[in-house]
Protein backbone atom coordinates (compact mmCIF):
# COMPACT_ATOMS: atom_id res chain seq x y z
CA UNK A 1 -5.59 13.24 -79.89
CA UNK A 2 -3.96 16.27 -81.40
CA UNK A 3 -0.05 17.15 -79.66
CA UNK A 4 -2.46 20.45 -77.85
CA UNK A 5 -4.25 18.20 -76.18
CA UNK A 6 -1.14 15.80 -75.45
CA UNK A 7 0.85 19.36 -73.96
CA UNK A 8 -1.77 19.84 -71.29
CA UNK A 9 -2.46 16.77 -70.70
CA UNK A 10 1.27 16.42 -69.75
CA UNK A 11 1.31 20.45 -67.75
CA UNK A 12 -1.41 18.95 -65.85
CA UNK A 13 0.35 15.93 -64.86
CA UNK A 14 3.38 17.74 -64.30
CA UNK A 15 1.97 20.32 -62.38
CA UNK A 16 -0.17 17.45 -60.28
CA UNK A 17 3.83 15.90 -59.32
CA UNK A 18 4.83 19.37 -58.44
CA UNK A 19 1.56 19.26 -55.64
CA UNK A 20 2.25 15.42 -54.86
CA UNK A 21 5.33 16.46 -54.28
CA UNK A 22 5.01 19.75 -52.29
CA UNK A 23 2.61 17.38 -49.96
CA UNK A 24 5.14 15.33 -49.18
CA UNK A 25 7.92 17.65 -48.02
CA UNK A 26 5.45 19.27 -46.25
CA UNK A 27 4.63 16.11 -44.13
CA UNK A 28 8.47 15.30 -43.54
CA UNK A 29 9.18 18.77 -42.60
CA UNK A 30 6.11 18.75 -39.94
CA UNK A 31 7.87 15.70 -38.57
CA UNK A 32 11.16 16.94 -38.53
CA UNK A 33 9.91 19.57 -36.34
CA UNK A 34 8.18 17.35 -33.83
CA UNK A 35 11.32 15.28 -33.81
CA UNK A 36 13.91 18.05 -33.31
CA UNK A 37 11.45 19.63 -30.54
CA UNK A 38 11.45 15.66 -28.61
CA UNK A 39 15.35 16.00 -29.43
CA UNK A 40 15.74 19.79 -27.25
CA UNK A 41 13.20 18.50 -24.51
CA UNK A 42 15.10 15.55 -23.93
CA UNK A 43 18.21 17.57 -24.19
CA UNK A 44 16.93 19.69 -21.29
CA UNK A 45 15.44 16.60 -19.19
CA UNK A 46 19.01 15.21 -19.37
CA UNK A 47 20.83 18.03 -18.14
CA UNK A 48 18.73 17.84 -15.21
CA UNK A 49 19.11 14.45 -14.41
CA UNK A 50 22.94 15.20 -15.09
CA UNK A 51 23.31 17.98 -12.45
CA UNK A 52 21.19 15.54 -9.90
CA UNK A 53 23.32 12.79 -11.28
CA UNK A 54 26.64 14.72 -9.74
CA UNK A 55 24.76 16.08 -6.68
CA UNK A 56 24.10 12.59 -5.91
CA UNK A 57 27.26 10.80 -6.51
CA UNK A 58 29.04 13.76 -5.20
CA UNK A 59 29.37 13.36 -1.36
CA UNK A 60 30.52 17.30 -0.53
CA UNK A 61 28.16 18.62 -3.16
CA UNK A 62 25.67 16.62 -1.11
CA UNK A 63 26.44 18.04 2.42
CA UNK A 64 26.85 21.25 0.61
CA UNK A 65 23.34 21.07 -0.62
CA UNK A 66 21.97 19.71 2.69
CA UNK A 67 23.71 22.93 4.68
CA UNK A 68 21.78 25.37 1.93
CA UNK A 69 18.53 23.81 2.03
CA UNK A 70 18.52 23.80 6.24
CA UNK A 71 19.45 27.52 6.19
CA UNK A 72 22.62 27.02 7.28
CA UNK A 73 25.41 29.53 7.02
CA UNK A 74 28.37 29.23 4.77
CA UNK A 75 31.96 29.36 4.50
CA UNK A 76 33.70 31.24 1.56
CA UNK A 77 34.89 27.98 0.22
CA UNK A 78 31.69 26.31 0.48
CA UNK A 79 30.20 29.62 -1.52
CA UNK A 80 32.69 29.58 -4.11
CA UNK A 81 31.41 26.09 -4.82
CA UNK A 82 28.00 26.47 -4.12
CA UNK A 83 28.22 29.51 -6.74
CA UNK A 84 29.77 26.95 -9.57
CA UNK A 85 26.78 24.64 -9.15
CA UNK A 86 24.61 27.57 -8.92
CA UNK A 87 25.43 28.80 -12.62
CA UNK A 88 25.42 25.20 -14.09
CA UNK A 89 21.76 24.90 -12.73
CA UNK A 90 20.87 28.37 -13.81
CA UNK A 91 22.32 27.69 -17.40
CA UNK A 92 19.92 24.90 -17.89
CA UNK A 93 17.27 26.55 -16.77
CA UNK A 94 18.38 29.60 -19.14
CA UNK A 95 18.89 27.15 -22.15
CA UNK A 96 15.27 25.80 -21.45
CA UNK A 97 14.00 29.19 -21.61
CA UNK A 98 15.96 29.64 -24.86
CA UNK A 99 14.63 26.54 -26.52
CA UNK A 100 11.15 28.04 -25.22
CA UNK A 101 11.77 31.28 -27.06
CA UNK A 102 13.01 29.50 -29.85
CA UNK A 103 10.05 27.75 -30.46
CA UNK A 104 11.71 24.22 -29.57
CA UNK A 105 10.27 23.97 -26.00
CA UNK A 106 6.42 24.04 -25.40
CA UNK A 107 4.82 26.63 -23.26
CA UNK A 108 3.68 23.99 -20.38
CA UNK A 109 7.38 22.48 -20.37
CA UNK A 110 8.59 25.81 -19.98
CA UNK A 111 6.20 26.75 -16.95
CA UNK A 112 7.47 23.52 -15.73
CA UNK A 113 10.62 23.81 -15.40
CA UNK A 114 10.49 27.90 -14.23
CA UNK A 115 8.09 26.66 -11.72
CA UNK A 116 10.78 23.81 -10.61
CA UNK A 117 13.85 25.76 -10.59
CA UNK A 118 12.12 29.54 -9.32
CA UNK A 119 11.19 27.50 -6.00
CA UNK A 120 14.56 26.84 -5.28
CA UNK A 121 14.84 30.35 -4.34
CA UNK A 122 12.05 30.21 -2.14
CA UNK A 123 12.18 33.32 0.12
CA UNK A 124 9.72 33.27 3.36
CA UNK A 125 11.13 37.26 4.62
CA UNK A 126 12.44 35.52 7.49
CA UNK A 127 15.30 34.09 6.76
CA UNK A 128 14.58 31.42 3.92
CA UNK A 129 16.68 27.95 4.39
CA UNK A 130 17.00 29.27 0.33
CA UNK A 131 18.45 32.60 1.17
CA UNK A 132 22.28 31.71 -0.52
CA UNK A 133 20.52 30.78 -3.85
CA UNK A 134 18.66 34.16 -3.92
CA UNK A 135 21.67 35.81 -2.78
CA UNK A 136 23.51 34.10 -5.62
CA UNK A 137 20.89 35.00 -8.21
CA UNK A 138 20.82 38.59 -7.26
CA UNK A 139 24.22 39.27 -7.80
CA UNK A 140 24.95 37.09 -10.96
CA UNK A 141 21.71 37.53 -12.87
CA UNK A 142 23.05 39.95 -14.70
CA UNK A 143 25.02 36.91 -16.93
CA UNK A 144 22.18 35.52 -17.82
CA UNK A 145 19.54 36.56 -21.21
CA UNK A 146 17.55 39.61 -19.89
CA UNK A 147 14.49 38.01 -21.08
CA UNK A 148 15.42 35.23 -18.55
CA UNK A 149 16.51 36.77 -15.90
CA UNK A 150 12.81 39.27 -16.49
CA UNK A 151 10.71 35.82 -16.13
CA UNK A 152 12.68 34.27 -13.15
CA UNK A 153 12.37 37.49 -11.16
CA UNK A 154 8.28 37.88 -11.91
CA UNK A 155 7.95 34.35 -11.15
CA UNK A 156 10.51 34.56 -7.45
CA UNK A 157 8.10 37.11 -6.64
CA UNK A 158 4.88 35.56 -7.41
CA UNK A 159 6.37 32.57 -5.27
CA UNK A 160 7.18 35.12 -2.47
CA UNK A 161 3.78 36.46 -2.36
CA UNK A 162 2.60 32.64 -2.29
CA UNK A 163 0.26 33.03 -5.83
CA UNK A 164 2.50 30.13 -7.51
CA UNK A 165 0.29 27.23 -7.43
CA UNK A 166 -0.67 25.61 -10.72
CA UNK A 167 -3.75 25.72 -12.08
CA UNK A 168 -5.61 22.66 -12.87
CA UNK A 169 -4.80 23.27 -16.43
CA UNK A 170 -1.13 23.62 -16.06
CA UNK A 171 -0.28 19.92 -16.73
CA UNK A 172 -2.62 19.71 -19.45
């Protein structure tokens, strides 16, 4: 063998290492991904359990959930706190729909969780046993990512004209 023959012999195993190489990264970065999005999901998943997690070892924030859910009125104190655990629960929704936008959140977790939290402000034009959520959202909303607050408000009217049902599809 002449030292020609011995030089591209060696760029071609070089330049098979380099491939072999690029491969591999490739695969590790792919599962980096898919391991940082299970990391933000559960992320999410806990701060909901966390804000149920106070609601129920929380005996006022209990009765204070009870008296919103049954449409009853209240007090200024019990809106001042019912307005603190308002914008915890809306800032988990809102980081969901960052990690969403982000690219860290699937699509179907996202309609998930919008379809979760947006019936907590179910509306009935009657008098909704909701109505101090609503209230609440329509006059802090403006705190929240505009591209947030657009998708809550399509999807609290959908679920006011009734058209929020999933699909079959929607859990697929």
């Amino acid at each position: 063998m002449n030292w020609d023959a011995i030089g591209a012999l060696a760029e071609t195993l070089g330049a098979l290492a380099v491939l072999i190489t690029l491969v591999y990264l490739s695969i590790q970065i792919r599962q980096n991904t898919s391991s940082t999005k299970a990391i933000f999901r559960q992320n999410v998943f806990e701060s909901h359990l966390g804000i149920n997690k106070v609601v129920l070892e929380n005996s006022e924030l209990r009765d204070l959930l009870f008296l919103v859910t049954s449409g009853e009125p209240l007090n200024a104190e019990q809106k001042f706190h019912w307005g603190i655990y308002m914008y915890n629960l809306v800032r988990v929704a809102e980081n969901a729909y960052r990690q969403f936008i982000d690219e860290h959140y699937t699509e179907q977790d996202w309609k998930l969780a919008k379809l979760a939290f947006v019936r907590f402000f179910k509306i009935d034009g009657v008098g909704s046993a909701f109505q101090e959520s609503y209230d609440w959202w329509e006059t802090n909303k403006y705190l929240y990512h505009p591209g947030f607050v657009k998708e809550i408000d399509m999807d609290i009217l959908q679920h006011q004209s009734g058209s929020d049902l999933p699909s079959d599809n929607a859990n697929t």
